[in-house]
Protein backbone atom coordinates (compact mmCIF):
# COMPACT_ATOMS: atom_id res chain seq x y z
CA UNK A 1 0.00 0.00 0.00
CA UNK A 2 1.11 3.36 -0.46
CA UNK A 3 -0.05 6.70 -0.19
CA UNK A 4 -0.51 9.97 -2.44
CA UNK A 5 -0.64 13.41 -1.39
CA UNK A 6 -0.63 16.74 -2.88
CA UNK A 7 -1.59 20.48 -2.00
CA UNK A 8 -5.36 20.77 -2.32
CA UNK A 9 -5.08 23.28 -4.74
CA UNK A 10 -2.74 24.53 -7.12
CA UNK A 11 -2.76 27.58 -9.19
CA UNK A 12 -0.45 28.28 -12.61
CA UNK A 13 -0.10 31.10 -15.00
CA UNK A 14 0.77 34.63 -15.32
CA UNK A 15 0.02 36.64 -12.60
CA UNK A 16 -1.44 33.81 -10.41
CA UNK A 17 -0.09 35.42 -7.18
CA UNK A 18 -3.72 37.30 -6.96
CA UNK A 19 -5.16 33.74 -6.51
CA UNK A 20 -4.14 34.25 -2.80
CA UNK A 21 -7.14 35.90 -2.83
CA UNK A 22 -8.92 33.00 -1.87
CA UNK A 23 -7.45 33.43 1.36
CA UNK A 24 -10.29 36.01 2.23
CA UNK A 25 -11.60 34.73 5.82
CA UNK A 26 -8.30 34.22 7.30
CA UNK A 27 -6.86 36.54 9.77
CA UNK A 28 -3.51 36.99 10.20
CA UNK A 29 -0.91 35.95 7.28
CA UNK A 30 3.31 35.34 8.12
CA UNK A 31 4.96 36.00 4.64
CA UNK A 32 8.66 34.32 4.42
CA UNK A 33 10.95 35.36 2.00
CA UNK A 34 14.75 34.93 1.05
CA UNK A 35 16.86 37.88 -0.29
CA UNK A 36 15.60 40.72 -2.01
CA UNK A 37 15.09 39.46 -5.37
CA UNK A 38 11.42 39.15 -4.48
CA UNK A 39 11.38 42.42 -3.66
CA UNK A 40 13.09 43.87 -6.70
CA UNK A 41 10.63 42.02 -8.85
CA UNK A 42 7.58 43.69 -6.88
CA UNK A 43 6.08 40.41 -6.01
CA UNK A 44 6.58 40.70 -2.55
CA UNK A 45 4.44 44.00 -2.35
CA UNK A 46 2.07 42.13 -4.75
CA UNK A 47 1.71 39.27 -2.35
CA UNK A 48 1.26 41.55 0.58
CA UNK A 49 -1.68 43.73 -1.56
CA UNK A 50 -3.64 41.17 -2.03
CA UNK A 51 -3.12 39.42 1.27
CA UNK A 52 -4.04 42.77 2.56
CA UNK A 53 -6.97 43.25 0.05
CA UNK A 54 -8.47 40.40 1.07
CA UNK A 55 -8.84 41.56 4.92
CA UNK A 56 -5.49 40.13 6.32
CA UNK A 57 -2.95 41.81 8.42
CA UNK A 58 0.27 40.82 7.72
CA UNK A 59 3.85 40.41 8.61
CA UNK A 60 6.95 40.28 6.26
CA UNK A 61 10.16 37.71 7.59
CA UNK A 62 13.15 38.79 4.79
CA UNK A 63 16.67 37.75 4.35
CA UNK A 64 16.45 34.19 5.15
CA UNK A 65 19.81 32.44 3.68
CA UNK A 66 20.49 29.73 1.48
CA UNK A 67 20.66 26.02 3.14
CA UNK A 68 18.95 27.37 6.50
CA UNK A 69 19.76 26.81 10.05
CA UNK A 70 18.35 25.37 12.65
CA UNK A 71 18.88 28.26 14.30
CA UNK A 72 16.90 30.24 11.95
CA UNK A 73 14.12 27.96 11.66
CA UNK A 74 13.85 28.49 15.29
CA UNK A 75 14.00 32.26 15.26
CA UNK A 76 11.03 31.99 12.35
CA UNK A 77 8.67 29.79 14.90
CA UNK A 78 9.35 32.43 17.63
CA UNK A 79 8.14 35.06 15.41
CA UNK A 80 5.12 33.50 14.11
CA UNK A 81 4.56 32.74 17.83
CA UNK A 82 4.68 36.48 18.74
CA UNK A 83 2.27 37.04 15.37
CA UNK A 84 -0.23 33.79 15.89
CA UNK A 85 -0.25 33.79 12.04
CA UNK A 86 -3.28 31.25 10.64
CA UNK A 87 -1.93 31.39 7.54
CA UNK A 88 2.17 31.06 6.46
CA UNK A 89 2.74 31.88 2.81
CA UNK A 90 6.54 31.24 1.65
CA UNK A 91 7.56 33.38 -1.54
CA UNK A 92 11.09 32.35 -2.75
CA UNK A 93 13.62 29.67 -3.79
CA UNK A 94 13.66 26.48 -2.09
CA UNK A 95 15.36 27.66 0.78
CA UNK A 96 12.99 30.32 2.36
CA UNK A 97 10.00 27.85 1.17
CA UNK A 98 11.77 24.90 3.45
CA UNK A 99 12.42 27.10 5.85
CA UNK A 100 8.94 28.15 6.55
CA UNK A 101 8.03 24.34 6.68
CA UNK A 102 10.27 23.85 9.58
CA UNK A 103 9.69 27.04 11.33
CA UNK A 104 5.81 26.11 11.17
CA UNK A 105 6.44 22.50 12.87
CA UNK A 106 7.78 24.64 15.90
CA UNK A 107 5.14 26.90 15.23
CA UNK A 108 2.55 24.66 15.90
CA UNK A 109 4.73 22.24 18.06
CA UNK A 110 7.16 24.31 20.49
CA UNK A 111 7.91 21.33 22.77
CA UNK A 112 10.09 19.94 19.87
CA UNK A 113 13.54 19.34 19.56
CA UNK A 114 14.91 18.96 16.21
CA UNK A 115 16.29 15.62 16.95
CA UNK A 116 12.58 14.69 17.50
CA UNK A 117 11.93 15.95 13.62
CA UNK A 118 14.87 14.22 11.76
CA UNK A 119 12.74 10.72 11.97
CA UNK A 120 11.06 10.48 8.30
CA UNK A 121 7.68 10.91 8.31
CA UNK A 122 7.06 10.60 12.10
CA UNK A 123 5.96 15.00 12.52
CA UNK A 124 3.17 15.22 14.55
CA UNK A 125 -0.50 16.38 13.21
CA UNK A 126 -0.17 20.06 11.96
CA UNK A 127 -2.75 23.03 10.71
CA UNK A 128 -3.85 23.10 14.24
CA UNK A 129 -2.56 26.93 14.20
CA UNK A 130 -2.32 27.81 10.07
CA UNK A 131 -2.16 26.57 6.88
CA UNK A 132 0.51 26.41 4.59
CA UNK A 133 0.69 28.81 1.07
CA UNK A 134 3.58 28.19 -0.67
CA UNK A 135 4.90 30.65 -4.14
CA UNK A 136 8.06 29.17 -5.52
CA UNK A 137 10.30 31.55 -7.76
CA UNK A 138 12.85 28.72 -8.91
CA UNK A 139 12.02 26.05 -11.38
CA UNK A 140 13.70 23.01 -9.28
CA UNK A 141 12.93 22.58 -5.91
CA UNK A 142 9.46 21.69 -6.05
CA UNK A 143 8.76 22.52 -2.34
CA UNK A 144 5.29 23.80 -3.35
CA UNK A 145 4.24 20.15 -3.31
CA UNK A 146 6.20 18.44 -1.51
CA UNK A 147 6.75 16.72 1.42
CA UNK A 148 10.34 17.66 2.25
CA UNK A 149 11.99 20.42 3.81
CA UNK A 150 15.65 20.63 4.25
CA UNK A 151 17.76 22.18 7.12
CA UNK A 152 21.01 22.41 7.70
CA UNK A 153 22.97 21.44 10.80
CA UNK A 154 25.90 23.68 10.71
CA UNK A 155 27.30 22.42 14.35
CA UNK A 156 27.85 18.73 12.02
CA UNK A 157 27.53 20.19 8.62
CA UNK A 158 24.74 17.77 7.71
CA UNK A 159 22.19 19.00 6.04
CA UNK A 160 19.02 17.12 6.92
CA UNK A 161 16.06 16.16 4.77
CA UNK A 162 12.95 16.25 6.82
CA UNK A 163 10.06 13.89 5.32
CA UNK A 164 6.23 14.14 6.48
CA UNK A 165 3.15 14.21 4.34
CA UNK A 166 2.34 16.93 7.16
CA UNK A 167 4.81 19.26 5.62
CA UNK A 168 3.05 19.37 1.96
CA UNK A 169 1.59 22.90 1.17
CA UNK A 170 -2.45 23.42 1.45
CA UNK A 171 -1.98 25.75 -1.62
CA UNK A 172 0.37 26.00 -4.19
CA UNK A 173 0.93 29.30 -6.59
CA UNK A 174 3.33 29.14 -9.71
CA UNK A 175 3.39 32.55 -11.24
CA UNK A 176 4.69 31.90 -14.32
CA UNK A 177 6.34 35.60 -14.49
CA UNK A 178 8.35 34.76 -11.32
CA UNK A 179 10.76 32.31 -13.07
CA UNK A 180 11.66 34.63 -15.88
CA UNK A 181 13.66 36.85 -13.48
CA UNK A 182 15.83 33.86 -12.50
CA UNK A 183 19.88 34.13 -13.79
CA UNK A 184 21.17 31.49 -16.42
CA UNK A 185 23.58 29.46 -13.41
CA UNK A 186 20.48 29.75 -10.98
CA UNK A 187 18.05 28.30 -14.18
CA UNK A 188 20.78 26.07 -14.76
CA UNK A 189 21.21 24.15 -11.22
CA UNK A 190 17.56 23.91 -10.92
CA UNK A 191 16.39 22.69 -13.91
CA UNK A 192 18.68 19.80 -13.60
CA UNK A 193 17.83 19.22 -9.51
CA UNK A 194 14.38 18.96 -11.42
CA UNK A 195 15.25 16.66 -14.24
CA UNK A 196 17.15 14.67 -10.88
CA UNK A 197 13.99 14.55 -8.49
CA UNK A 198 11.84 13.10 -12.23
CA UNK A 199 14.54 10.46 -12.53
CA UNK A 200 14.87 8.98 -9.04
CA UNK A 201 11.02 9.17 -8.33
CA UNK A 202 10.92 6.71 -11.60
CA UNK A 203 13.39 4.32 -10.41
CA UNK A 204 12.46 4.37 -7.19
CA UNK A 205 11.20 1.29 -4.82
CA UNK A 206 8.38 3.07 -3.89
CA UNK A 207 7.39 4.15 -7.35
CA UNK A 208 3.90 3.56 -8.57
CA UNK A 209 1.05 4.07 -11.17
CA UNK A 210 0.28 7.60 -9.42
CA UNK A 211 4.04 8.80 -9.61
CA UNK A 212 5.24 7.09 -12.92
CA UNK A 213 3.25 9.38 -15.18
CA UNK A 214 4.20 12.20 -13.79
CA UNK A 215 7.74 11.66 -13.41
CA UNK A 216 7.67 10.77 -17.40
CA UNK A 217 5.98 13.65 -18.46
CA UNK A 218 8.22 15.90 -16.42
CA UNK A 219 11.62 13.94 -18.24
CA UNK A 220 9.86 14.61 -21.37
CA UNK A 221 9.36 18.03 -20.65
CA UNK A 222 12.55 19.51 -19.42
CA UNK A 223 14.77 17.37 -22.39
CA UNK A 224 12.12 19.69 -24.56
CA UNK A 225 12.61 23.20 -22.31
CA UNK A 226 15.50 23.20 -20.58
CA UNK A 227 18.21 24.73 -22.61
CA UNK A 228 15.84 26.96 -24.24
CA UNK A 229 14.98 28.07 -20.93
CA UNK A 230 18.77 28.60 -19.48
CA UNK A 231 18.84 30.90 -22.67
CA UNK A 232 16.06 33.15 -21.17
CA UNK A 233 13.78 32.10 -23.24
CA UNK A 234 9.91 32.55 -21.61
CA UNK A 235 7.98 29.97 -22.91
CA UNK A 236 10.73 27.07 -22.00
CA UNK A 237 10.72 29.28 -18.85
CA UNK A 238 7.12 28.47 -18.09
CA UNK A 239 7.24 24.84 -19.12
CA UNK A 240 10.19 24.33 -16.91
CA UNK A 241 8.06 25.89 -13.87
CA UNK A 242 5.38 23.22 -14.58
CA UNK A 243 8.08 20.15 -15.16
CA UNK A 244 9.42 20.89 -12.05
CA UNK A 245 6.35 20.58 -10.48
CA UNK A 246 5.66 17.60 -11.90
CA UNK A 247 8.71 16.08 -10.89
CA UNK A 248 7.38 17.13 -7.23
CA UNK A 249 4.54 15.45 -7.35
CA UNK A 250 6.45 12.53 -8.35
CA UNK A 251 8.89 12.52 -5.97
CA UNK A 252 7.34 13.63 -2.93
CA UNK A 253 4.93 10.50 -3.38
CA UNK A 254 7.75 8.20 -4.65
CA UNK A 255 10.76 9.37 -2.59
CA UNK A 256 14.24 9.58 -4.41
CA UNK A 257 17.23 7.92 -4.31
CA UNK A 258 21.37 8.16 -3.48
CA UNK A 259 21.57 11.09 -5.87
CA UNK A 260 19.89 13.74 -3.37
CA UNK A 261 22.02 11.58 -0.58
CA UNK A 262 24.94 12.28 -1.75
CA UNK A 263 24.20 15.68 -2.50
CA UNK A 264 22.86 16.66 0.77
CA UNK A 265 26.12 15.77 1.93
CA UNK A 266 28.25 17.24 0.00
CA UNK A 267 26.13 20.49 -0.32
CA UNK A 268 27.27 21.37 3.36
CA UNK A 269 30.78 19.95 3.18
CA UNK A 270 32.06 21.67 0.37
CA UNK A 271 29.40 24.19 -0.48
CA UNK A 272 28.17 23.07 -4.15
CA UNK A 273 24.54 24.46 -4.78
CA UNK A 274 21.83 21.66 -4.21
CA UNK A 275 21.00 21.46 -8.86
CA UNK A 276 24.58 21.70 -9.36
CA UNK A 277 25.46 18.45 -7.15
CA UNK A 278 22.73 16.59 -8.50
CA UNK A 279 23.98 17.22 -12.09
CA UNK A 280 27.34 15.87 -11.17
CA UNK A 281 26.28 12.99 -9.55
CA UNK A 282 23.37 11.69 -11.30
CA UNK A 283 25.32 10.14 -13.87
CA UNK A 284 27.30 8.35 -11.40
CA UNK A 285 24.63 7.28 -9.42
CA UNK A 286 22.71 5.95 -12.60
CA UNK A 287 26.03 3.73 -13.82
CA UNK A 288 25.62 1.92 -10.25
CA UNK A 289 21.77 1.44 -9.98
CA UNK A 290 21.50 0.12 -13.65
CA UNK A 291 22.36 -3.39 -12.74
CA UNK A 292 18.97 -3.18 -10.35
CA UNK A 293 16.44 -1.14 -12.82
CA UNK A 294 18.31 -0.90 -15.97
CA UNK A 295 14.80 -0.96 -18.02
CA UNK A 296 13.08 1.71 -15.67
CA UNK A 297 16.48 4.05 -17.20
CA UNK A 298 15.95 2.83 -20.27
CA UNK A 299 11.87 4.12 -20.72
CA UNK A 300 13.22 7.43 -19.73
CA UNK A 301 15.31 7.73 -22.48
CA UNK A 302 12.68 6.15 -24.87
CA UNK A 303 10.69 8.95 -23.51
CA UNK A 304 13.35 11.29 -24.64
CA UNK A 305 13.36 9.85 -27.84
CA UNK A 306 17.67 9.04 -27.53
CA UNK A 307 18.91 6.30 -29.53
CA UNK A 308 19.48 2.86 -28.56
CA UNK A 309 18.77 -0.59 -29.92
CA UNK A 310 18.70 -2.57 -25.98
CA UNK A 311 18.05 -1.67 -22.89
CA UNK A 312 21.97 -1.01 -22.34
CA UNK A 313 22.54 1.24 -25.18
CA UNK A 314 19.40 3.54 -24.33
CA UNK A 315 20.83 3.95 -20.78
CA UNK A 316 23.85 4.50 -22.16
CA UNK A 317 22.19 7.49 -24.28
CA UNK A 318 20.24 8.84 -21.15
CA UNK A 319 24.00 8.87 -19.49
CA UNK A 320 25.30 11.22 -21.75
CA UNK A 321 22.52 13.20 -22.66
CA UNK A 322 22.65 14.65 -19.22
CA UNK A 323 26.19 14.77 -19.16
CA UNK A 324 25.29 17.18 -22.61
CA UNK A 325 23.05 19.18 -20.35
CA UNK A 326 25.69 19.75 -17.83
CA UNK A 327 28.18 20.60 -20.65
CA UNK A 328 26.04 23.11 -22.68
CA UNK A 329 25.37 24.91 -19.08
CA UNK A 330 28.70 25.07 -17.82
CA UNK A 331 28.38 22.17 -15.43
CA UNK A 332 31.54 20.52 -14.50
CA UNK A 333 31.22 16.73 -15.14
CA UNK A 334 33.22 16.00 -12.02
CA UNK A 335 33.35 16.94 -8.04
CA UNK A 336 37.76 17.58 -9.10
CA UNK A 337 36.63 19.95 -11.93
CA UNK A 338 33.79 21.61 -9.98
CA UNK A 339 37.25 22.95 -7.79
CA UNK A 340 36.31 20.49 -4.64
CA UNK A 341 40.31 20.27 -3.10
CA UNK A 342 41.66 16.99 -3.14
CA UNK A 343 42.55 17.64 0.17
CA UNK A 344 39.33 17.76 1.63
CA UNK A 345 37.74 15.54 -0.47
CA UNK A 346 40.17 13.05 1.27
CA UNK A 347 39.87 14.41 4.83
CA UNK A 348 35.85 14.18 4.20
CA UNK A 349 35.48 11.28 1.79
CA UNK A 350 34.75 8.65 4.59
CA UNK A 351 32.51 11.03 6.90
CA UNK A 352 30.31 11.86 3.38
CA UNK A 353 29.94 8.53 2.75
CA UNK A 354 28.60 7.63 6.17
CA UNK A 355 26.30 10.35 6.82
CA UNK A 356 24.79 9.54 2.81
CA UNK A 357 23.95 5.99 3.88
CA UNK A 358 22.14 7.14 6.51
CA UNK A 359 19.87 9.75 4.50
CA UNK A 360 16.23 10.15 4.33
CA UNK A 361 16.56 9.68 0.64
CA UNK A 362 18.46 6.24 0.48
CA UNK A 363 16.22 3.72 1.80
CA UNK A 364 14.25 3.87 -1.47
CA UNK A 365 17.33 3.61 -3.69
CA UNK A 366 16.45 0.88 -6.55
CA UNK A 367 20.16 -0.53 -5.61
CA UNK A 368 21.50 -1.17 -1.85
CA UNK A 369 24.48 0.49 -0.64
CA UNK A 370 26.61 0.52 2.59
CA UNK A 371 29.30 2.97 2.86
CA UNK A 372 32.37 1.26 1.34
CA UNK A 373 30.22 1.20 -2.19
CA UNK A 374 28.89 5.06 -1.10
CA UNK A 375 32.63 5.47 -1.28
CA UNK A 376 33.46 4.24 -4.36
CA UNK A 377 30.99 6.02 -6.19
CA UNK A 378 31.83 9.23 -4.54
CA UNK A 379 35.21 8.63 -5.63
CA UNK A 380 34.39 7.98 -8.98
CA UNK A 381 32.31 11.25 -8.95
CA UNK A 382 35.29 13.22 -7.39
CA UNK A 383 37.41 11.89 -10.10
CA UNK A 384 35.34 11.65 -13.04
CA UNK A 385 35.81 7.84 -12.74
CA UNK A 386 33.18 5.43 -14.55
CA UNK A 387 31.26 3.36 -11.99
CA UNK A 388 31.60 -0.12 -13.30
CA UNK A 389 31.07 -2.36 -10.02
């Protein structure tokens, strides 16, 4: 058995930030945000307007950083406790978004520790106190609709995936004009964290006939958008918002797989963004799981349309296709090339390794791994090695 959960409703197109209009009723509305891109854009103010339209008092959390602390989340739930918010709405990349997650778990549930939150899915019942409104301005993360929010534990430097169908939005808004303000590197990284989260959620163990579809389409879809979109241009930038959200839905309902371990680790050890890791990686990662799921790979790149007569020549074809990605976006193909010392990467290797084994994401890995084979295909992916064991 296994179960399927999304926001109740989801809202996409142009302007669709005035669809938190249908907040009318609520009272009191916590708005987190990152840096001040969402500012500079006006959506911010936009957000507020029609919060504030609508009957709502409000109050504005900026500047929360990339990878977030616990020791932010925690200043976030003592805010909203000083507010007593009944509705949070998160406007920003991934980070602010899983931020607010976490800061409403200690929102609602103050007695916590965060130790008590790092079990997967084991959060007590939420929406006691608000609901959760989430606006994402990246085309990657998915957090709109997903189940995942990820903190960072700078005393260890472990970043740490927390996993509870509690934590999926109520209401999800992509405004399609959002995304168009995002960099090239920034539409880069999260187009292919996307393109990741679509490929583990199909190979997964807990894949199904809910997920499957939706992790196909979204393949199909960024292969079609992504470059085009890295170029700026605002039609691929649209259908990359809605790929990426389709790779959500996959993935928070089919989990993922020693990709996103790996690069949860490494993320906070040598400070490569969260898309950028995954597009190093994922080729590695695929070379080892292919002995378990080799024809699950190979629909993907049927999907694709790549070339390939067997199974092992159209995985073969998926391999470097994304390698191709990575190239045409200035990606480096390795964690060496990327700049990663060798020095650290040897004082660290062991510790990474460890700490990926025992992440939310790898349980649901199509292939098993312990750490001596998490080391070997780190290495490989340090090195630029193929993974051939």
């Amino acid at each position: 058995m296994f179960r399927f959960t999304l926001p109740r409703d989801i809202y996409a197109g142009y302007g669709a930030i005035e669809k938190l209009a249908v907040l009318k009723g609520h009272k009191r509305a916590f708005i987190c945000t990152g840096g001040h891109s969402m500012r500079r854009g006006g959506f911010l103010q936009k957000a507020e307007k029609v919060l504030k339209d609508n009957g709502m008092e409000t109050r504005i959390m900026e500047g929360i950083a990339p990878d977030p602390s616990i020791e932010a989340v925690r200043e976030g739930a003592k805010a909203m406790s000083e507010f007593q918010p009944d509705v949070i709405v998160a406007i920003g990349g991934g980070s602010p978004i899983d931020a607010a997650k976490a800061m409403w778990v200690f929102y609602e549930h103050p007695e916590l520790s965060f130790d008590d939150v790092k079990k997967p899915f084991s959060l007590p019942p939420l929406r006691q106190k608000a609901i959760f409104v989430a606006i994402p301005s990246t085309s990657g993360t998915a957090t709109e609709v997903t189940s995942f929010s990820v903190i960072t534990d700078y005393s260890t430097g472990i970043k740490y995936p927390l996993a509870d169908f509690n934590l999926t939005p109520d209401l999800a808004i992509l405004d399609l004009d959002i995304p168009l303000t995002m960099p090239p590197k920034l539409t880069a990284h999260t187009g292919m964290d996307a393109l990741t989260h679509a490929t583990e959620a199909y190979v997964s163990t807990c894949a199904n006939g809910f997920t499957d579809p939706l992790a196909k389409q979204a393949v199909s879809d960024i292969f079609d958008s992504i470059l085009e979109s890295y170029h700026g241009d605002k039609e691929a930038r649209g259908k990359m918002h809605i790929a990426q959200c389709l790779a959500g839905m996959a993935f928070s309902n089919g989990l993922l797989g020693i990709t996103h371990s790996l690069a949860h680790k490494i993320g906070a050890v040598f400070h490569i963004p969260h898309g950028c890791a995954n597009a190093i990686l994922l080729p590695y990662v695929i070379q080892y799981n292919k002995k378990a799921c080799m024809s699950r790979y190979a629909d993907l790149a049927r999907i694709v349309g790549l070339p390939g007569h067997t199974d092992a020549q159209l995985v073969l074809s998926y391999e470097d296709a994304i390698r191709h990605l990575d190239r045409m976006m200035d990606i480096p193909l390795s964690l060496k090339d990327y700049g990663v010392p060798e020095a650290l990467y040897l004082e660290k290797k062991d510790a990474i390794a460890h700490n990926a084994v025992l992440d939310a994401c790898t349980p649901e890995n199509p292939r098993k791994v312990d750490d001596e084979t998490m080391g070997r295909i780190l290495e490989c992916a340090y090195y630029g090695k193929p993974v051939t064991f």
